[in-house]
N, C-alpha and C. Protein backbone atom coordinates (compact mmCIF):
# COMPACT_ATOMS: atom_id res chain seq x y z
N UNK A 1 105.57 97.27 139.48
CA UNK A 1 106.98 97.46 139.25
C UNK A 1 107.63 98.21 140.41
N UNK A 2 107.03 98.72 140.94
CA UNK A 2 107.75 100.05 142.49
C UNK A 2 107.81 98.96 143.25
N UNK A 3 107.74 97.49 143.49
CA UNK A 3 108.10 96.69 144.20
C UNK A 3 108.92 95.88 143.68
N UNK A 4 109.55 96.12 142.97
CA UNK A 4 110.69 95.04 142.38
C UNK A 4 112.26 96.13 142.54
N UNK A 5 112.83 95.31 142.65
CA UNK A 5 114.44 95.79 142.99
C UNK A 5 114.63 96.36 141.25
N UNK A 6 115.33 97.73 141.46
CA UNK A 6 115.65 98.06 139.85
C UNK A 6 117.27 98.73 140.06
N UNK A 7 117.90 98.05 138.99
CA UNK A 7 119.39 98.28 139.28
C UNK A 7 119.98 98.11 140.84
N UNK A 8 119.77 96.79 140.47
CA UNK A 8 120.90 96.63 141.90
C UNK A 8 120.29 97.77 143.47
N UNK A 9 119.34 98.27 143.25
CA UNK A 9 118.63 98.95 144.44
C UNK A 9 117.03 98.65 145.12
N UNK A 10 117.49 98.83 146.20
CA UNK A 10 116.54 98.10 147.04
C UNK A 10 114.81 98.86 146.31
N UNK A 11 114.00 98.21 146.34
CA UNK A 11 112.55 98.61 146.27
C UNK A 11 111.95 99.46 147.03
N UNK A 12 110.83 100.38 146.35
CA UNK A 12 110.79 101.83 147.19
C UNK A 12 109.89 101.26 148.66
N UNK A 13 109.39 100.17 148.68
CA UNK A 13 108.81 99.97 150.35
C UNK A 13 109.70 99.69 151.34
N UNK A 14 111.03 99.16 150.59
CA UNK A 14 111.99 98.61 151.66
C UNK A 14 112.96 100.22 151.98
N UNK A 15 113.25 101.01 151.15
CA UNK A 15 113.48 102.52 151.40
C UNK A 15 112.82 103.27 151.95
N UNK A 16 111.64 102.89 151.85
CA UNK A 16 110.58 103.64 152.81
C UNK A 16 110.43 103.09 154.52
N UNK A 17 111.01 101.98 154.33
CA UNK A 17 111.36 101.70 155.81
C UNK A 17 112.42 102.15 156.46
N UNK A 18 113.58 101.80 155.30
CA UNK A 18 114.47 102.29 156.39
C UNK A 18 114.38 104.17 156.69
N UNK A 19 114.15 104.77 155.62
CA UNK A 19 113.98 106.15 155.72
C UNK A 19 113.13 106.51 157.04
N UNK A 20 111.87 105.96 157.59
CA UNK A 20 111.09 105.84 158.69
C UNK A 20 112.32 105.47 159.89
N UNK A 21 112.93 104.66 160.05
CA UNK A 21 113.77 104.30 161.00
C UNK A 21 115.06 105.43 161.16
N UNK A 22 114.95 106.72 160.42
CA UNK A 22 116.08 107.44 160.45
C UNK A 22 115.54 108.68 160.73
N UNK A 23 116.30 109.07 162.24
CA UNK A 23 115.91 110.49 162.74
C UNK A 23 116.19 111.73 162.10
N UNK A 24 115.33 112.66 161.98
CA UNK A 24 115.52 114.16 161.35
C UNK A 24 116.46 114.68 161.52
N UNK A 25 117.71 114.40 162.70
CA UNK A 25 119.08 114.86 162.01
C UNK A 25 119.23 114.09 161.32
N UNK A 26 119.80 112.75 161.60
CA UNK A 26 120.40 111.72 160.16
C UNK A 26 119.95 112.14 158.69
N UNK A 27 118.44 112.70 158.45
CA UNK A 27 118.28 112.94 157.18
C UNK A 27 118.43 114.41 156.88
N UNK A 28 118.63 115.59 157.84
CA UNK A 28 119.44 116.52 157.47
C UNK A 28 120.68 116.39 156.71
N UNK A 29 121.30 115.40 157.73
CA UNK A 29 123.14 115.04 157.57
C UNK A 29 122.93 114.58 156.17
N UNK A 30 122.06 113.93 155.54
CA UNK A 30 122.02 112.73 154.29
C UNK A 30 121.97 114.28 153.27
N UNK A 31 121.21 115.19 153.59
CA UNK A 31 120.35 116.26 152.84
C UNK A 31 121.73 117.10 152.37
N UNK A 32 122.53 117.46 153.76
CA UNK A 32 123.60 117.77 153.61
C UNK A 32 125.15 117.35 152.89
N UNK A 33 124.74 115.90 152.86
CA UNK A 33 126.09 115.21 152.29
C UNK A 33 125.62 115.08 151.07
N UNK A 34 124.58 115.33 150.76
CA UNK A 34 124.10 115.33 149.21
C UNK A 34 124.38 116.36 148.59
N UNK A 35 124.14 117.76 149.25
CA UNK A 35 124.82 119.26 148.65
C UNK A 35 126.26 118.93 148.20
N UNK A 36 126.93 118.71 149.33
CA UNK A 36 128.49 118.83 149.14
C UNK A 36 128.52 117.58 148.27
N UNK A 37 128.39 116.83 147.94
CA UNK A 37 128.62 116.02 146.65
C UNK A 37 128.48 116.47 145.55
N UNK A 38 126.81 116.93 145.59
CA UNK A 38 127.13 117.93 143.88
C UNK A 38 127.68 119.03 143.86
N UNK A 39 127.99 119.98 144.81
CA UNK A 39 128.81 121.09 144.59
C UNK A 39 130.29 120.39 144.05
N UNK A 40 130.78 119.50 144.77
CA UNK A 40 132.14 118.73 144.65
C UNK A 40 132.29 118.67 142.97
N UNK A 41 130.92 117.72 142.63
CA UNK A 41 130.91 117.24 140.97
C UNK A 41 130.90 118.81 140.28
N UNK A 42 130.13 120.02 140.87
CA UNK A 42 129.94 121.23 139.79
C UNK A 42 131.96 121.87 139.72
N UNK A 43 132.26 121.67 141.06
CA UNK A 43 133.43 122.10 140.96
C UNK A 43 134.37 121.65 139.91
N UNK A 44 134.18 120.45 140.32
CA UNK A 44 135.18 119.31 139.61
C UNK A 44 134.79 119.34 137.95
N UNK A 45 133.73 119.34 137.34
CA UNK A 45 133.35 119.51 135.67
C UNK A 45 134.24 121.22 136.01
N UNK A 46 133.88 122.50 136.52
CA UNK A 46 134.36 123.53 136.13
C UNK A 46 135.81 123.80 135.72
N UNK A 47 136.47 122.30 137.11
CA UNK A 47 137.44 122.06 136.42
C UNK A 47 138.17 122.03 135.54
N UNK A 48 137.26 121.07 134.66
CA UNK A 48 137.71 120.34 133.75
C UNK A 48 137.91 119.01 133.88
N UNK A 49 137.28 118.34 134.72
CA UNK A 49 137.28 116.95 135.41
C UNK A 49 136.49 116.29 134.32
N UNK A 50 136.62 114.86 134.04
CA UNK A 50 136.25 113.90 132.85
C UNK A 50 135.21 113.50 133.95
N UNK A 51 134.41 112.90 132.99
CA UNK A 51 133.10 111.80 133.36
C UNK A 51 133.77 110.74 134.29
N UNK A 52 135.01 110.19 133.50
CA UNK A 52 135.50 109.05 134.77
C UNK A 52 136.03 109.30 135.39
N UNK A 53 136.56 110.80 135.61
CA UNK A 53 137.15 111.40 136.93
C UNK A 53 136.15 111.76 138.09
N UNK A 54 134.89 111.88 137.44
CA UNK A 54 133.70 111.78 138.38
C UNK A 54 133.28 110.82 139.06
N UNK A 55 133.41 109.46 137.95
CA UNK A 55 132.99 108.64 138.40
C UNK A 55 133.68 108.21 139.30
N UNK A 56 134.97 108.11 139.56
CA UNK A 56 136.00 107.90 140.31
C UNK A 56 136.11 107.96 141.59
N UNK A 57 135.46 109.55 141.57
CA UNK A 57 135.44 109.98 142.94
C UNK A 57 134.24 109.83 143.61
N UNK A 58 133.11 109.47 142.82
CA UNK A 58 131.61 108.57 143.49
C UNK A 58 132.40 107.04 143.78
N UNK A 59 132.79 106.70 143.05
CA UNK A 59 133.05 105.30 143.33
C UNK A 59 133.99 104.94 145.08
N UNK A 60 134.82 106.09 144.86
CA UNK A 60 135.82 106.09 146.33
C UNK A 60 134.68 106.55 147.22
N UNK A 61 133.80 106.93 147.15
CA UNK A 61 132.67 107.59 147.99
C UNK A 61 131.59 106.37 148.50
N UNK A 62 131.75 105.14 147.42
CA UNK A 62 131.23 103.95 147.68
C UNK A 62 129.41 103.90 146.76
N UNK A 63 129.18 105.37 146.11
CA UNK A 63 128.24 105.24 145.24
C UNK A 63 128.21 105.95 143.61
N UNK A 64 127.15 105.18 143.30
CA UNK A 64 126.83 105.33 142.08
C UNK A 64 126.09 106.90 141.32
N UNK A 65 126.49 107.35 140.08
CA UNK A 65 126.05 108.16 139.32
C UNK A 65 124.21 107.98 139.86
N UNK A 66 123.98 106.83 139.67
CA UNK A 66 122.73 106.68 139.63
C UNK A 66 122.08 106.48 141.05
N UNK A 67 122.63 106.17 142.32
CA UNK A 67 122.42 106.30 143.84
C UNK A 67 121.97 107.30 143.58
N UNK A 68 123.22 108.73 143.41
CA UNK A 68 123.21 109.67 143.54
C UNK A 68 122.07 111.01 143.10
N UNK A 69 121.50 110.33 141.74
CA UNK A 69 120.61 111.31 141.14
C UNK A 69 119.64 110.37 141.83
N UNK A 70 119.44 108.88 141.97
CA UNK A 70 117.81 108.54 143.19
C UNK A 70 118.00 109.38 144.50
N UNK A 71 118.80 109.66 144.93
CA UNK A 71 119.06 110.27 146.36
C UNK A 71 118.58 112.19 145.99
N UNK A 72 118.84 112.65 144.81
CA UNK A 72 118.80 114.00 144.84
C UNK A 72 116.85 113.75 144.44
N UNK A 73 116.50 112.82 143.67
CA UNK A 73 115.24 112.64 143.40
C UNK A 73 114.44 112.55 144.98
N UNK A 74 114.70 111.64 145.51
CA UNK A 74 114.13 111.64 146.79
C UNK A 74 114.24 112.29 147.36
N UNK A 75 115.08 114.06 147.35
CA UNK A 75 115.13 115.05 148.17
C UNK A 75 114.13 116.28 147.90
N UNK A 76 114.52 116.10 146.30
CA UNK A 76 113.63 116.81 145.54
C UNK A 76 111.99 116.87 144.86
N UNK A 77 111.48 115.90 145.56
CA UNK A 77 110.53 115.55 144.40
C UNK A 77 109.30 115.97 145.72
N UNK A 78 108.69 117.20 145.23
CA UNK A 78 107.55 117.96 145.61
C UNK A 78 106.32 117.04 145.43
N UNK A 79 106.03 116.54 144.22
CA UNK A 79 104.94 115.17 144.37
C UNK A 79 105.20 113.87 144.76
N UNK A 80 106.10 113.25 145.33
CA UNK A 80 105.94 112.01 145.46
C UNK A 80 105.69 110.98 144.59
N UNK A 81 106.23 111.60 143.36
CA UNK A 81 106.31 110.25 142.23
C UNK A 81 107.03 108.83 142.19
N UNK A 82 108.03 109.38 143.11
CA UNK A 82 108.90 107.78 143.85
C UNK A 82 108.14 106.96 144.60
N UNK A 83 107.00 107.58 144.95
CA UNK A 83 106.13 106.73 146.32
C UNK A 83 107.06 106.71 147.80
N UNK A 84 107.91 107.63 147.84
CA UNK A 84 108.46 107.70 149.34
C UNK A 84 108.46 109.07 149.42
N UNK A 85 108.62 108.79 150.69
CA UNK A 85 108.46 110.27 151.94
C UNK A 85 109.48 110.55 152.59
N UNK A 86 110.43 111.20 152.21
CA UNK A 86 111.39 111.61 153.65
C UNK A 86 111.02 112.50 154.62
């Protein structure tokens, strides 16, 4: 199954390529644009911002609720349960 496309997202060997093809700044910058996104979302709920006011502003951002938590997974994940390496 880690080789089959799940939700509309590419398969973890084909992420594992391109991630290989991307220099240690670029995945700082990625590491970084990932903070300021969820700080954005913690701000925005402290708000008082709705779920689709969230979603809203991922969507103008060009991604998904669910990009977003695979992208914090792949930053975060101390074992390698995704099967990729950044």
């Amino acid at each position: 199954m880690m080789n089959q496309q799940m939700s509309g997202m590419a398969a973890p060997d084909e992420i594992q390529a391109e991630i290989n093809n991307l220099s240690g700044e670029d995945k700082m910058a990625a590491k970084q644009a990932l903070m300021e996104i969820r700080a954005i979302i913690e701000q925005m709920m402290a708000q008082g911002a709705s779920e689709e006011e969230i979603m809203q502003m991922l969507a103008e951002l060009g991604i998904t609720i669910e990009q977003l938590e695979f992208a914090e997974r792949l930053f975060s994940e101390e074992d390698n349960s995704l099967g990729i390496s950044i």
